[in-house]
N, C-alpha and C. Protein backbone atom coordinates (compact mmCIF):
# COMPACT_ATOMS: atom_id res chain seq x y z
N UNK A 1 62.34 76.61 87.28
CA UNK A 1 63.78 76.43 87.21
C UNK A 1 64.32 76.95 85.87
N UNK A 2 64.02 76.53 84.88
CA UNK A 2 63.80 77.39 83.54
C UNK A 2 64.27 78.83 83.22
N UNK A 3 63.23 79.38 84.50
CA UNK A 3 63.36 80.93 83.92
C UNK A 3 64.31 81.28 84.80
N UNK A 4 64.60 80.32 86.29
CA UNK A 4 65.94 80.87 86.47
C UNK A 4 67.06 80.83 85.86
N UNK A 5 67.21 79.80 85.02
CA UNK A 5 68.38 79.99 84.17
C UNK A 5 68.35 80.85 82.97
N UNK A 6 67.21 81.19 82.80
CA UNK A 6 66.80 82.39 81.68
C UNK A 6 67.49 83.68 81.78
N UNK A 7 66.88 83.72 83.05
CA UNK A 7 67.62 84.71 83.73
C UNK A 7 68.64 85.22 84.13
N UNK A 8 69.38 83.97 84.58
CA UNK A 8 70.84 83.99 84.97
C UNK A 8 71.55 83.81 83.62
N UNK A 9 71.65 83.79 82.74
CA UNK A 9 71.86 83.07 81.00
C UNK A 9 71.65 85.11 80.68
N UNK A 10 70.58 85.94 80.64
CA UNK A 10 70.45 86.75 80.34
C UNK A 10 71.20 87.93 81.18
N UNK A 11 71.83 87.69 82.40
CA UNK A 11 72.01 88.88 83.43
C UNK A 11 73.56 88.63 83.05
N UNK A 12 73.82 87.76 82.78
CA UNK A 12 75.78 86.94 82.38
C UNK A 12 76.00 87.52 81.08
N UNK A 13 74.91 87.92 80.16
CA UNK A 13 75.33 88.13 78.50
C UNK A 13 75.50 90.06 78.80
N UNK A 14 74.61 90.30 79.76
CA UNK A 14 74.61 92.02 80.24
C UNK A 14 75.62 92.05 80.94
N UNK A 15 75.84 91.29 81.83
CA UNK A 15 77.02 91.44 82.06
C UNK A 15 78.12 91.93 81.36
N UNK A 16 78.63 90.97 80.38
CA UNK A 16 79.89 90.90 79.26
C UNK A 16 79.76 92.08 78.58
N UNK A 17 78.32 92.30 78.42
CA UNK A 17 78.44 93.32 77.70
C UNK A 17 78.62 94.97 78.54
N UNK A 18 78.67 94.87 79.55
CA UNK A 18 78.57 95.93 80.55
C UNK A 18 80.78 96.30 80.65
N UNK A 19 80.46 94.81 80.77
CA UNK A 19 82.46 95.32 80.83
C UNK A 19 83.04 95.16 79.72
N UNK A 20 82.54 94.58 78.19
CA UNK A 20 82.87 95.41 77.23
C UNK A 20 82.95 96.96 77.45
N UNK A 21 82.17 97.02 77.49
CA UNK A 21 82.06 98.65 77.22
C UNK A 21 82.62 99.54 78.35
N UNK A 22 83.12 98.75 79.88
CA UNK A 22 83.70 99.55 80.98
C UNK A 22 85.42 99.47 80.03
N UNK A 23 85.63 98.38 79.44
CA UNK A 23 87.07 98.31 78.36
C UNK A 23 87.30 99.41 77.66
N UNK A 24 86.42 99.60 77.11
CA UNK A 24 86.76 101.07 75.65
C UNK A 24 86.51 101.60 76.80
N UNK A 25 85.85 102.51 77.78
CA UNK A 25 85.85 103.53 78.43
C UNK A 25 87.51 103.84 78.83
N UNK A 26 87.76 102.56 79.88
CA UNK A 26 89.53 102.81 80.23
C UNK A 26 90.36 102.80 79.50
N UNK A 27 90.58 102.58 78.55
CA UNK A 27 91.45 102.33 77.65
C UNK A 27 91.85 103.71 77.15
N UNK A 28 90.98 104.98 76.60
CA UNK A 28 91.37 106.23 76.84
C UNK A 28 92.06 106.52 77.61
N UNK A 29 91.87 106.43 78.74
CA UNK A 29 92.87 107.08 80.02
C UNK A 29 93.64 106.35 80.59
N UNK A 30 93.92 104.88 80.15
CA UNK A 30 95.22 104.07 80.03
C UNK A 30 95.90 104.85 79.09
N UNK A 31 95.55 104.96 78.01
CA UNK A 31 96.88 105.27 76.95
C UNK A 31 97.21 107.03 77.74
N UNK A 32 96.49 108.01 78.25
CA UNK A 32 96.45 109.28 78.37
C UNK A 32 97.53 109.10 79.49
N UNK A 33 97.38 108.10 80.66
CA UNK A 33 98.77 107.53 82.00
C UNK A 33 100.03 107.24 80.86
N UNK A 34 100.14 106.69 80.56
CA UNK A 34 101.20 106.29 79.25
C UNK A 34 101.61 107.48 78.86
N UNK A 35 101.01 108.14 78.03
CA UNK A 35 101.62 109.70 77.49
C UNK A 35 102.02 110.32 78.68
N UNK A 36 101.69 110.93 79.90
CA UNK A 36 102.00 110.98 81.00
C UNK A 36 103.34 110.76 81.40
N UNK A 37 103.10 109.50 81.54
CA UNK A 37 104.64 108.92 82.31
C UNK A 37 105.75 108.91 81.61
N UNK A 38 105.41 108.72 79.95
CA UNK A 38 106.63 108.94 79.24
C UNK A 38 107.06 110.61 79.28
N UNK A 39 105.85 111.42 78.97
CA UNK A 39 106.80 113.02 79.02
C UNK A 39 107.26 112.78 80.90
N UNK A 40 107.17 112.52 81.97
CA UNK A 40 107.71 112.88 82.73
C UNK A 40 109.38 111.63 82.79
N UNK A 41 109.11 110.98 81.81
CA UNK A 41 110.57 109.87 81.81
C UNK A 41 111.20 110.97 81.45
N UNK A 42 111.04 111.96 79.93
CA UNK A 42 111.65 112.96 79.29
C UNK A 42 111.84 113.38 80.17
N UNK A 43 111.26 114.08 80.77
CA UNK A 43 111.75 115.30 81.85
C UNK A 43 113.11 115.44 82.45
N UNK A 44 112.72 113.40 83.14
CA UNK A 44 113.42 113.22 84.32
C UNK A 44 114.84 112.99 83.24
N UNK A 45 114.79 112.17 82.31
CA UNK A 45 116.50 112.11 81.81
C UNK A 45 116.83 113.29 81.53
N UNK A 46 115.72 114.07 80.32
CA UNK A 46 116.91 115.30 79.66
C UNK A 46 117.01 116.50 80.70
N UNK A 47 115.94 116.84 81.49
CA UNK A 47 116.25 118.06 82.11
C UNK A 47 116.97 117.49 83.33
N UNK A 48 116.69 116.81 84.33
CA UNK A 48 116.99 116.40 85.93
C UNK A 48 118.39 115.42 85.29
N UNK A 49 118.55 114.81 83.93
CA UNK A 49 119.50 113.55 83.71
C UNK A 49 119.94 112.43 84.82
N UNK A 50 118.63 112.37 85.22
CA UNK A 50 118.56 111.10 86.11
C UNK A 50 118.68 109.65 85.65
N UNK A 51 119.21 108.80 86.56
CA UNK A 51 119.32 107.61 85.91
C UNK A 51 118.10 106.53 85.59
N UNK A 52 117.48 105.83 85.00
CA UNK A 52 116.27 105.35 84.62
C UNK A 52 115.55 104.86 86.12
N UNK A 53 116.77 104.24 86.46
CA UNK A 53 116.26 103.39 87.88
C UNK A 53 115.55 104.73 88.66
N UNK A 54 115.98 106.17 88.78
CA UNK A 54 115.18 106.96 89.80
C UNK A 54 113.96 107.36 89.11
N UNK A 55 114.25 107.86 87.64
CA UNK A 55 113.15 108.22 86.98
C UNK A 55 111.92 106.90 87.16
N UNK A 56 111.85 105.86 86.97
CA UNK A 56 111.22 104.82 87.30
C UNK A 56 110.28 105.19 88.60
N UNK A 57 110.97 105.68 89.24
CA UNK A 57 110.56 105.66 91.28
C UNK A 57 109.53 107.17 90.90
N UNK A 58 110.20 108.09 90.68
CA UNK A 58 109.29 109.41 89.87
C UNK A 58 108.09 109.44 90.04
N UNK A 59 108.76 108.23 88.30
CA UNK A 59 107.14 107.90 87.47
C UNK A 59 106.20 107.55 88.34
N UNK A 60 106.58 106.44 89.20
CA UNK A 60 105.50 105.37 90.24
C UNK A 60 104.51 106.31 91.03
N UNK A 61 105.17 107.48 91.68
CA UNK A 61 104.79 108.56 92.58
C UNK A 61 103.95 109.50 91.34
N UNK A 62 103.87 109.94 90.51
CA UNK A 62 103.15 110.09 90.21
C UNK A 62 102.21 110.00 88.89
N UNK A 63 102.13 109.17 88.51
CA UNK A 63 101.27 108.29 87.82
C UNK A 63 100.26 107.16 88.37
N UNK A 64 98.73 107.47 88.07
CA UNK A 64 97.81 106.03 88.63
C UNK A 64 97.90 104.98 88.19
N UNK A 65 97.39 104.10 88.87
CA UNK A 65 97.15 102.49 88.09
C UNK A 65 96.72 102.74 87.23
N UNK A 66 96.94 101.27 86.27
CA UNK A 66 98.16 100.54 86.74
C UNK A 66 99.30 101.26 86.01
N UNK A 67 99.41 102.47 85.29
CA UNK A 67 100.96 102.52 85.19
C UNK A 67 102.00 102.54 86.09
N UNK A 68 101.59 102.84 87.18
CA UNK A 68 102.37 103.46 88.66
C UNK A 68 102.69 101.60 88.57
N UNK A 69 101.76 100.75 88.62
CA UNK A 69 102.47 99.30 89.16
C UNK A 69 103.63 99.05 88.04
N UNK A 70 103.01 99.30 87.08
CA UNK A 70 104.45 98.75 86.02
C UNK A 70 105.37 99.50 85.82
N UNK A 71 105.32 100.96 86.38
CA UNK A 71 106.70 101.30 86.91
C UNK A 71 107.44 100.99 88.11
N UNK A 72 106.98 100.82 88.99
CA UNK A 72 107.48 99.76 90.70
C UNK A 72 107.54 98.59 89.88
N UNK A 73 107.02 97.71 89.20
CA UNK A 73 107.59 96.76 88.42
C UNK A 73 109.20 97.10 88.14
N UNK A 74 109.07 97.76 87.12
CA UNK A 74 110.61 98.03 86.44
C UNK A 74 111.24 98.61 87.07
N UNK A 75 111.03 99.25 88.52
CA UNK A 75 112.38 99.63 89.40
C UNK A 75 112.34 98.40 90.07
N UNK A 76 111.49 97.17 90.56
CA UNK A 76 111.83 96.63 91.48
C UNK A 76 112.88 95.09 90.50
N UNK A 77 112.48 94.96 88.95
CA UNK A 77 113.18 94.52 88.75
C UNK A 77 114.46 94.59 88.75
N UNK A 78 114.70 95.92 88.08
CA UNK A 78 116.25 96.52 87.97
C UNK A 78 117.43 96.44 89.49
N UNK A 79 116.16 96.38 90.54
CA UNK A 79 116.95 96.09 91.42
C UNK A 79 117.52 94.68 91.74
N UNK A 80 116.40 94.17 91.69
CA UNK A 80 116.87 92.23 91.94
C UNK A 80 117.60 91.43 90.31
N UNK A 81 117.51 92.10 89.85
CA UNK A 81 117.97 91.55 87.87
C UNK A 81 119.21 92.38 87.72
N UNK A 82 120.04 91.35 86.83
CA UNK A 82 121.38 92.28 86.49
C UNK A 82 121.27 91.78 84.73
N UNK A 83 119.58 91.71 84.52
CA UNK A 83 119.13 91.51 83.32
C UNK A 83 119.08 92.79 82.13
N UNK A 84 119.14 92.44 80.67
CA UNK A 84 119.10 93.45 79.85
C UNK A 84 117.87 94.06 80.11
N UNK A 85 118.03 95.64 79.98
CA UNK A 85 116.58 96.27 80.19
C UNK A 85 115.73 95.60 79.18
N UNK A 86 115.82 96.05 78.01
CA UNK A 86 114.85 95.23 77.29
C UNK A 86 114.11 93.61 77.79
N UNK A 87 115.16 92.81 78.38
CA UNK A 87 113.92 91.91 79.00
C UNK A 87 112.90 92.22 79.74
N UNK A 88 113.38 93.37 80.76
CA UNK A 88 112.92 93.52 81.79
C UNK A 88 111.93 94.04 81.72
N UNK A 89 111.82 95.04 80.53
CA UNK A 89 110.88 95.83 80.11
C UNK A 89 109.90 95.29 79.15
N UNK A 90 110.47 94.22 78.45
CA UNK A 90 108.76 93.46 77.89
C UNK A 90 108.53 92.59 78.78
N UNK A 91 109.05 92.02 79.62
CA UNK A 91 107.80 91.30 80.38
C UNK A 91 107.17 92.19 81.44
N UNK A 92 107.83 93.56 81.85
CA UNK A 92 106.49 94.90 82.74
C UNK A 92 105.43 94.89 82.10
N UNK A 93 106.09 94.96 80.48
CA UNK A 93 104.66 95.31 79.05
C UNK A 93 103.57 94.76 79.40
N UNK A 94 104.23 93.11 79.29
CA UNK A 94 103.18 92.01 79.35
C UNK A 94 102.10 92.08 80.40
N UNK A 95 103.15 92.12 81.86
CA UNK A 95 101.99 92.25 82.52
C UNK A 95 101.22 93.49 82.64
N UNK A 96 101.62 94.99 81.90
CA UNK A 96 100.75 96.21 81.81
C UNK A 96 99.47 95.50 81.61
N UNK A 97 99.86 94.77 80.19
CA UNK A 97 98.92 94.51 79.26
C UNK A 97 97.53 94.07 79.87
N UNK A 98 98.06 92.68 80.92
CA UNK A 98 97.20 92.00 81.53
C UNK A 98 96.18 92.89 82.40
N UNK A 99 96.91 93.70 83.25
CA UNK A 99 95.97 94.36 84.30
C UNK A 99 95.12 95.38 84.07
N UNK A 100 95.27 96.00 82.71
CA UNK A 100 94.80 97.30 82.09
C UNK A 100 93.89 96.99 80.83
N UNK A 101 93.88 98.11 80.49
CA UNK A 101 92.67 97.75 79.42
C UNK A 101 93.32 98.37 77.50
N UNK A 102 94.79 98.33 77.89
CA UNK A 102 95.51 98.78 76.72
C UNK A 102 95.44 97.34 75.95
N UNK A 103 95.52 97.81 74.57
CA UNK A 103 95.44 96.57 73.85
C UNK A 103 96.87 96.10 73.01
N UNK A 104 96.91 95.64 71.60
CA UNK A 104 97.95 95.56 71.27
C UNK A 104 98.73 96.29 70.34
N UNK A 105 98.01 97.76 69.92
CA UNK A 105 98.72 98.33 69.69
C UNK A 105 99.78 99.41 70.15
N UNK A 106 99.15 99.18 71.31
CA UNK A 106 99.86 100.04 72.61
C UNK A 106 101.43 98.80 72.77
N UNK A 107 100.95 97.89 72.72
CA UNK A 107 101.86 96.84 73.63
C UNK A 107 102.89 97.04 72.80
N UNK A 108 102.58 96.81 71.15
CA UNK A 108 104.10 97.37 70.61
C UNK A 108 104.92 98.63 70.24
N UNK A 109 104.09 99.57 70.66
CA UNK A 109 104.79 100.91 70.52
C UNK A 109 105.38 100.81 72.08
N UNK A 110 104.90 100.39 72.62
CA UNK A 110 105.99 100.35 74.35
C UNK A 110 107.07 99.77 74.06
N UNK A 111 106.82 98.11 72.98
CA UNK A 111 107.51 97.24 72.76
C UNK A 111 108.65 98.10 71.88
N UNK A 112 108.57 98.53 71.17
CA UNK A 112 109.25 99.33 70.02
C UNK A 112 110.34 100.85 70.98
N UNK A 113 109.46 101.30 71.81
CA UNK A 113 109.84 102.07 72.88
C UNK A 113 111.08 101.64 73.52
N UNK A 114 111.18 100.72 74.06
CA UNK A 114 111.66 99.61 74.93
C UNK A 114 113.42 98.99 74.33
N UNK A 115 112.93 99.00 72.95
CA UNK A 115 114.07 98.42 72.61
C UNK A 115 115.14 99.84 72.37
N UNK A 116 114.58 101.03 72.38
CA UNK A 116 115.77 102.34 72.33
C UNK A 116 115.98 102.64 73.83
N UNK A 117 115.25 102.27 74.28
CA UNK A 117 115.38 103.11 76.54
C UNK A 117 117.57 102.47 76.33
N UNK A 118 117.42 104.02 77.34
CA UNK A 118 118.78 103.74 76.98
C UNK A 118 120.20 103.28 76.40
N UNK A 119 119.53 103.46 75.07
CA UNK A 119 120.38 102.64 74.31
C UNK A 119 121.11 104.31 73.37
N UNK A 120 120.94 105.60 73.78
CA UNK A 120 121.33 106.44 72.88
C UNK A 120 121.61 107.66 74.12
N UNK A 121 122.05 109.24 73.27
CA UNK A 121 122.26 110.05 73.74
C UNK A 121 120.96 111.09 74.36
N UNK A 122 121.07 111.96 74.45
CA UNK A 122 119.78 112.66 75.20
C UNK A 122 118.96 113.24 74.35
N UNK A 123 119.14 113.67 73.33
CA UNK A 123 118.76 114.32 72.35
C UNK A 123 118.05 112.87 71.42
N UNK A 124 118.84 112.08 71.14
CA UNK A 124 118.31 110.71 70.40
C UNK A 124 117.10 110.54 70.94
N UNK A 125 117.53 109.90 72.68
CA UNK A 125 116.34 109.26 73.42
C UNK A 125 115.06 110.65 73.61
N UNK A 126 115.38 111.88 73.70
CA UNK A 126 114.03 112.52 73.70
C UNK A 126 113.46 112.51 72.06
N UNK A 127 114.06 112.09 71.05
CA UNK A 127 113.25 112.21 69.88
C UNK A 127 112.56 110.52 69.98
N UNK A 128 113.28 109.84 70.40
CA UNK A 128 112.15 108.50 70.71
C UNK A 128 111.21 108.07 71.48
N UNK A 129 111.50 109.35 72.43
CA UNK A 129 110.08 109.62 73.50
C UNK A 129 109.02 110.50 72.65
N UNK A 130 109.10 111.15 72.01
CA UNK A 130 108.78 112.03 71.63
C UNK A 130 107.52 111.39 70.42
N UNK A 131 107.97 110.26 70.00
CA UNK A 131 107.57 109.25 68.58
C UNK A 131 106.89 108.61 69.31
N UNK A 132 106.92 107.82 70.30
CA UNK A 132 106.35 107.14 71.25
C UNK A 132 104.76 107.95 71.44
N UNK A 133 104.92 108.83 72.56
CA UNK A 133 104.22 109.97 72.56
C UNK A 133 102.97 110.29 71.12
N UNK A 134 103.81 110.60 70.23
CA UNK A 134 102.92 110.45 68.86
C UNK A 134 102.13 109.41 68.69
N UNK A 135 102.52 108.28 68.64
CA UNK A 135 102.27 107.17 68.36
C UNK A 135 100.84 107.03 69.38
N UNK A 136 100.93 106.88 70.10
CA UNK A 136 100.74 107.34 71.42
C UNK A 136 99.02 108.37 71.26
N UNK A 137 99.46 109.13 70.89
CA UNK A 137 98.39 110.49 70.07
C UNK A 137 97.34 109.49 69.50
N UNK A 138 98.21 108.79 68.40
CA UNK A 138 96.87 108.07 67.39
C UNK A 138 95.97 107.35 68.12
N UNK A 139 96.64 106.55 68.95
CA UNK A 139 95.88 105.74 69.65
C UNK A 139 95.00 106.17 70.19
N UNK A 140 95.04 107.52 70.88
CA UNK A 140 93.96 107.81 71.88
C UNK A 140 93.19 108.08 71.24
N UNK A 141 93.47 108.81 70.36
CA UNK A 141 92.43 109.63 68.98
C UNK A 141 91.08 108.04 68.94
N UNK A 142 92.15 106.90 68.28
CA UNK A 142 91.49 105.98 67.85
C UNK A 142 90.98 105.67 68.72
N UNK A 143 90.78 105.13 70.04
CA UNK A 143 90.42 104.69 71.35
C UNK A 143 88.96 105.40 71.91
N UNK A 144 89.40 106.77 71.66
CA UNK A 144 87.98 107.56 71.81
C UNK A 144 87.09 107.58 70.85
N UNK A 145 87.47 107.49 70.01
CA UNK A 145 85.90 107.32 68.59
C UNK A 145 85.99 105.92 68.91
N UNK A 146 86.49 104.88 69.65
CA UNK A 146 85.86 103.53 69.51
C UNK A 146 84.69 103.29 71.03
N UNK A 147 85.37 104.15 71.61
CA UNK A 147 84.70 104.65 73.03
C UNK A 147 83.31 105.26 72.30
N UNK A 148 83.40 106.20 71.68
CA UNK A 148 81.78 106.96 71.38
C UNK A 148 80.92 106.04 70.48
N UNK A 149 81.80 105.30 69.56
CA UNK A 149 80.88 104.48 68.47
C UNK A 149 80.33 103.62 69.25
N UNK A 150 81.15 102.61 69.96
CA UNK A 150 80.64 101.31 70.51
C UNK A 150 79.97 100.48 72.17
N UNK A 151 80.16 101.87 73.15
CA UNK A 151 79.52 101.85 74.50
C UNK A 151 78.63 101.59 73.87
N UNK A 152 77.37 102.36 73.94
CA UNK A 152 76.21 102.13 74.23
C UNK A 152 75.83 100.48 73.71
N UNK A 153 76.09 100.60 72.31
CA UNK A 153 76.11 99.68 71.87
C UNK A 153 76.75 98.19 72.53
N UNK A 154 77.95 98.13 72.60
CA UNK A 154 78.32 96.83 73.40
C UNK A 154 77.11 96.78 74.82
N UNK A 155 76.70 97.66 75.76
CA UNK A 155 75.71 97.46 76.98
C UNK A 155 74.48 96.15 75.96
N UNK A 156 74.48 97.17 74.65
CA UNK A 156 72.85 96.57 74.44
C UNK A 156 73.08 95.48 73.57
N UNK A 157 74.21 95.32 73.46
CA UNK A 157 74.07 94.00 72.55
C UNK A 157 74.33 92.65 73.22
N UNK A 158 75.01 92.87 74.74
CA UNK A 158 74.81 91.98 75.75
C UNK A 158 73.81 91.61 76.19
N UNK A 159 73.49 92.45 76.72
CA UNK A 159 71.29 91.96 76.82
C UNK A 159 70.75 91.14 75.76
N UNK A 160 70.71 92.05 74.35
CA UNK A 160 69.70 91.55 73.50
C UNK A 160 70.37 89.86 73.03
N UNK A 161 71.67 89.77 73.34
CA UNK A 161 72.31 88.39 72.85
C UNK A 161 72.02 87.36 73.86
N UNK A 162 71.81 87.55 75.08
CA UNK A 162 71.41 87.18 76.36
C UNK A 162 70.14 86.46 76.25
N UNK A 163 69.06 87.76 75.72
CA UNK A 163 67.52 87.28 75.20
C UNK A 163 67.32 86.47 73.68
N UNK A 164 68.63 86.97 72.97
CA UNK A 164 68.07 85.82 71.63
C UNK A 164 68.32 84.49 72.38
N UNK A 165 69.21 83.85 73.21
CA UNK A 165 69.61 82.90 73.67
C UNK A 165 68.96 82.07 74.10
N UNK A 166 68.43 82.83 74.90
CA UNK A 166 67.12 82.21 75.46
C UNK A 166 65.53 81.95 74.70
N UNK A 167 66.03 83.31 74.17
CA UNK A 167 64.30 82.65 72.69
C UNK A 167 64.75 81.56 72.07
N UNK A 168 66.11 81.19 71.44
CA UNK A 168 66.93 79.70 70.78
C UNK A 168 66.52 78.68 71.72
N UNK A 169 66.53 78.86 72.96
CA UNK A 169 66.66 77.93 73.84
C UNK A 169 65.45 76.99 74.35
N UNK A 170 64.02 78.22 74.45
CA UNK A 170 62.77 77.69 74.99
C UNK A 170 62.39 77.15 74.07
């Protein structure tokens, strides 16, 4: 009975450490959907000068999860809410946050994002897409050297924390 819980104690610590490291993998190509959807927000206001609510519908069509959900988020709020965008748009954040593997420096450059969405002219709002976007840049930059430094590593440090546990334990 022992070594079944040895076992099960050791396959739970590989575990954690298995989806550590599936985290830094997505998290690159979370923030890369993000850059994405914002140049096609640009698009859709300055070239098409669509109104957010269609650009929203756009985005959904083509962008993957989960950005596509937290854009059907923010059109389906805008439809049932006669709320300030900015509410509407940090609590989409929030739940981005939850379902994805973006962390918190993403959450406040959206957050920071969020508070200019329509609040200026076309030229304004594409230089705050544009910063976003940048911002945006670092992250991935940073995201991928945390991706190459720390996979392998997070796999094996789940295991081996798994097995000190159990050497503490017997």
């Amino acid at each position: 009975m022992m070594w079944v819980g040895a076992l099960l104690l050791i396959g739970t610590t590989t575990w954690m450490g298995f989806e550590w490291s599936s985290r830094l993998e997505k998290r690159p190509r979370h923030i890369r959907q993000l850059k994405n959807a914002l140049q096609i927000l640009e698009a859709e206001m300055i070239y098409s000068q669509s109104p957010l609510k269609d650009a929203f519908v756009v985005i959904s069509k083509q962008v993957p999860e989960p950005t596509r959900t937290f854009f059907v988020g923010l059109d389906d709020f805008l439809n049932d809410n006669n709320k300030d965008l900015y509410v509407i748009w940090k609590s989409s954040v929030d739940r981005l946050i939850e379902v994805s593997s973006l962390e918190r420096n993403e959450k406040e450059i959206l957050l920071q994002f969020g508070r200019t969405l329509g609040q200026h002219d076309f030229v304004q709002q594409q230089k705050h897409i544009q910063l976003a976007v940048g911002h945006l840049d670092r992250e991935l930059e940073e995201a991928r050297d945390n991706y190459f430094k720390y996979s392998k590593m997070a796999k094996s440090l789940g295991f081996l924390c798994g097995v000190f546990i159990v050497l503490l334990l017997i």
